[in-house]
Protein backbone atom coordinates (compact mmCIF):
# COMPACT_ATOMS: atom_id res chain seq x y z
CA UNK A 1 -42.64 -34.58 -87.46
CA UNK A 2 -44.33 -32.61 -84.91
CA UNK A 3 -44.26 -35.29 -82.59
CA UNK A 4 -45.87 -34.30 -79.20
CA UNK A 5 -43.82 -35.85 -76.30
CA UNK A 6 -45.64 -34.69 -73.46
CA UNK A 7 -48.32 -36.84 -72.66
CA UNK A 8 -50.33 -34.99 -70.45
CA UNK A 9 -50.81 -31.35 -72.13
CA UNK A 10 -54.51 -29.95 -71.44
CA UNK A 11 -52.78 -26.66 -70.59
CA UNK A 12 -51.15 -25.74 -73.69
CA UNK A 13 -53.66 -26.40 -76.39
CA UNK A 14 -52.32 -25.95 -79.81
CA UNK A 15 -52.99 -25.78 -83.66
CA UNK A 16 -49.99 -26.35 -85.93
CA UNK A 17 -50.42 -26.11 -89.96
CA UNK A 18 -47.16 -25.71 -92.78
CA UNK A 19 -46.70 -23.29 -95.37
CA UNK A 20 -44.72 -23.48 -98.02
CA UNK A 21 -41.27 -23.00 -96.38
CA UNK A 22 -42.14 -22.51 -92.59
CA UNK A 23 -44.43 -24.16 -89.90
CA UNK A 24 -46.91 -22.27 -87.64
CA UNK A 25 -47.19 -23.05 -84.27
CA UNK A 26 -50.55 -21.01 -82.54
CA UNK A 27 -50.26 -22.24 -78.50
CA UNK A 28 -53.20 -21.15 -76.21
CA UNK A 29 -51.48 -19.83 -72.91
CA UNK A 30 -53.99 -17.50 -71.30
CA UNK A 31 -53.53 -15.80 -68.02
CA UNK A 32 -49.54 -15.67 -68.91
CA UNK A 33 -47.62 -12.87 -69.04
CA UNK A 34 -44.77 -12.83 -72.04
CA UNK A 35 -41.89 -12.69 -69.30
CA UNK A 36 -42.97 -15.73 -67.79
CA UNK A 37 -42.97 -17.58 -71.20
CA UNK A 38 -39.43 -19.39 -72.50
CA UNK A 39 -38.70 -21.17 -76.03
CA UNK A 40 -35.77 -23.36 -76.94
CA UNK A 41 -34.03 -25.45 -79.59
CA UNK A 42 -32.02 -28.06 -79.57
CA UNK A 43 -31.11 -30.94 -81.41
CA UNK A 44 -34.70 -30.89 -83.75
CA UNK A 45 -36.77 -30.31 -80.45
CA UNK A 46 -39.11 -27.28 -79.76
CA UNK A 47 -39.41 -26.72 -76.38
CA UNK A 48 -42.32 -24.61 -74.65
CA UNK A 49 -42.05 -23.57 -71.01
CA UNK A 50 -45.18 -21.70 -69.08
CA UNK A 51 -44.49 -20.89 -65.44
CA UNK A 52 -47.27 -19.68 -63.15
CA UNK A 53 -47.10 -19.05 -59.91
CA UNK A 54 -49.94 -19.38 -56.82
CA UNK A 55 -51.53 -16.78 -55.30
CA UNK A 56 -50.07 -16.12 -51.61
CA UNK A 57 -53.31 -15.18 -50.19
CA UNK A 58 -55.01 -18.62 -50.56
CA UNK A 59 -55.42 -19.43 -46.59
CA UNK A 60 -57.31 -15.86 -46.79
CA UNK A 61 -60.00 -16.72 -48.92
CA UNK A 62 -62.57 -18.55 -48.20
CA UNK A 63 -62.98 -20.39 -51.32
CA UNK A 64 -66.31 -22.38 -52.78
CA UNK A 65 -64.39 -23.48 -55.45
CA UNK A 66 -60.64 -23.26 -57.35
CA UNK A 67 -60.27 -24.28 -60.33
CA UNK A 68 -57.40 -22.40 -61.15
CA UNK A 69 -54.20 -23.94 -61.60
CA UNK A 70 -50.31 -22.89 -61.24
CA UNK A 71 -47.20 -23.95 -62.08
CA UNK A 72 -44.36 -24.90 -64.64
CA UNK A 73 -46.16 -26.37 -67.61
CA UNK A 74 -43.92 -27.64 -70.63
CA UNK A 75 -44.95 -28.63 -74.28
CA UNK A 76 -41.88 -30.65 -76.61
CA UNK A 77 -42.51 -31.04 -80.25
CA UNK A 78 -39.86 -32.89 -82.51
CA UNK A 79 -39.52 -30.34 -85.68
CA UNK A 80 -36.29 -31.78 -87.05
CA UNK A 81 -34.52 -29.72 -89.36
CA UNK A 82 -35.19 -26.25 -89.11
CA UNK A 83 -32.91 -23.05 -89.01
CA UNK A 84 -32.96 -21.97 -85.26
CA UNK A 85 -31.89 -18.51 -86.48
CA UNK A 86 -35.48 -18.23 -88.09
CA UNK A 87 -37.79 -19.15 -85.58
CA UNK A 88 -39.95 -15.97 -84.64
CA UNK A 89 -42.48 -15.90 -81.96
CA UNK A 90 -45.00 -13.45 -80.75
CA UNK A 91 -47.29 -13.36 -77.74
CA UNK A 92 -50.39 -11.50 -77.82
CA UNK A 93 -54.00 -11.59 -76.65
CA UNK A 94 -53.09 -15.22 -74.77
CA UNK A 95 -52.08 -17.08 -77.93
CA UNK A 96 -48.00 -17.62 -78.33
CA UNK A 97 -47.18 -17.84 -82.68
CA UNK A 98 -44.31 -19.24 -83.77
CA UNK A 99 -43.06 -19.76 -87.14
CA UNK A 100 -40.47 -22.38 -87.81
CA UNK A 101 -38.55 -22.17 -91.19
CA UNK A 102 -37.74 -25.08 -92.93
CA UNK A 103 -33.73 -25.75 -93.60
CA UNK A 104 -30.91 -28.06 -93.67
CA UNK A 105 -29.74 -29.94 -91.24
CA UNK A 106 -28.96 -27.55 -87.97
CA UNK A 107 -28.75 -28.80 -84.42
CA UNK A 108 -27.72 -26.18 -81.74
CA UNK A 109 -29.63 -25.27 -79.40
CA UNK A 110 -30.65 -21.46 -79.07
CA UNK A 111 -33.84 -19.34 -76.52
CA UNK A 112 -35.99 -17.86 -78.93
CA UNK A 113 -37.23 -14.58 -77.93
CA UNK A 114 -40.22 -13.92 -77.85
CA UNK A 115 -41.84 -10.33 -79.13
């Protein structure tokens, strides 16, 4: 459960605990903006995406240092049986929530919007 299948995920750190009937899923994703966030199921899989994109004016700058980084950045958890029609989400302050309810078996694969 809550097997992470991305190997390499230093830019979505997360914290995930279980209540009684739901899971809670609190993602670090500062410097996004909510439209440029996207969350899927299918088939038991929780799927984070995080696109960011460079800044155009880099061959301006004259820059010391960039530490900075941009891009698509992805984060898959295997949740198994949950009811898709339940998952919530909410961005604010950098940090993306997501509750997962528990259920039966249920395997389509639906965006979750996120509020």
């Amino acid at each position: 459960m809550f097997e992470d299948i991305l190997e390499n995920n230093n830019y979505m750190k997360c914290d995930i605990y279980e209540e009684d009937d739901k899971y809670h899923i609190e993602i670090d994703l500062p410097g996004f903006k909510r439209e440029h966030l996207t969350i899927e199921f299918n088939h038991g899989y929780l799927t984070v995406l995080a696109s960011k994109k460079g800044d155009t004016s880099v061959n301006e700058k004259n820059y010391i240092k960039r530490e900075r980084t941009y891009g698509v950045y992805k984060r898959e958890f295997y949740v198994g049986n949950v009811d898709y029609s339940k998952i919530n989400a909410k961005y604010k302050d950098g940090v993306l929530v997501i509750d997962v309810i528990k259920s039966p078996d249920n395997k389509d694969k639906k965006t979750i919007e996120i509020k």
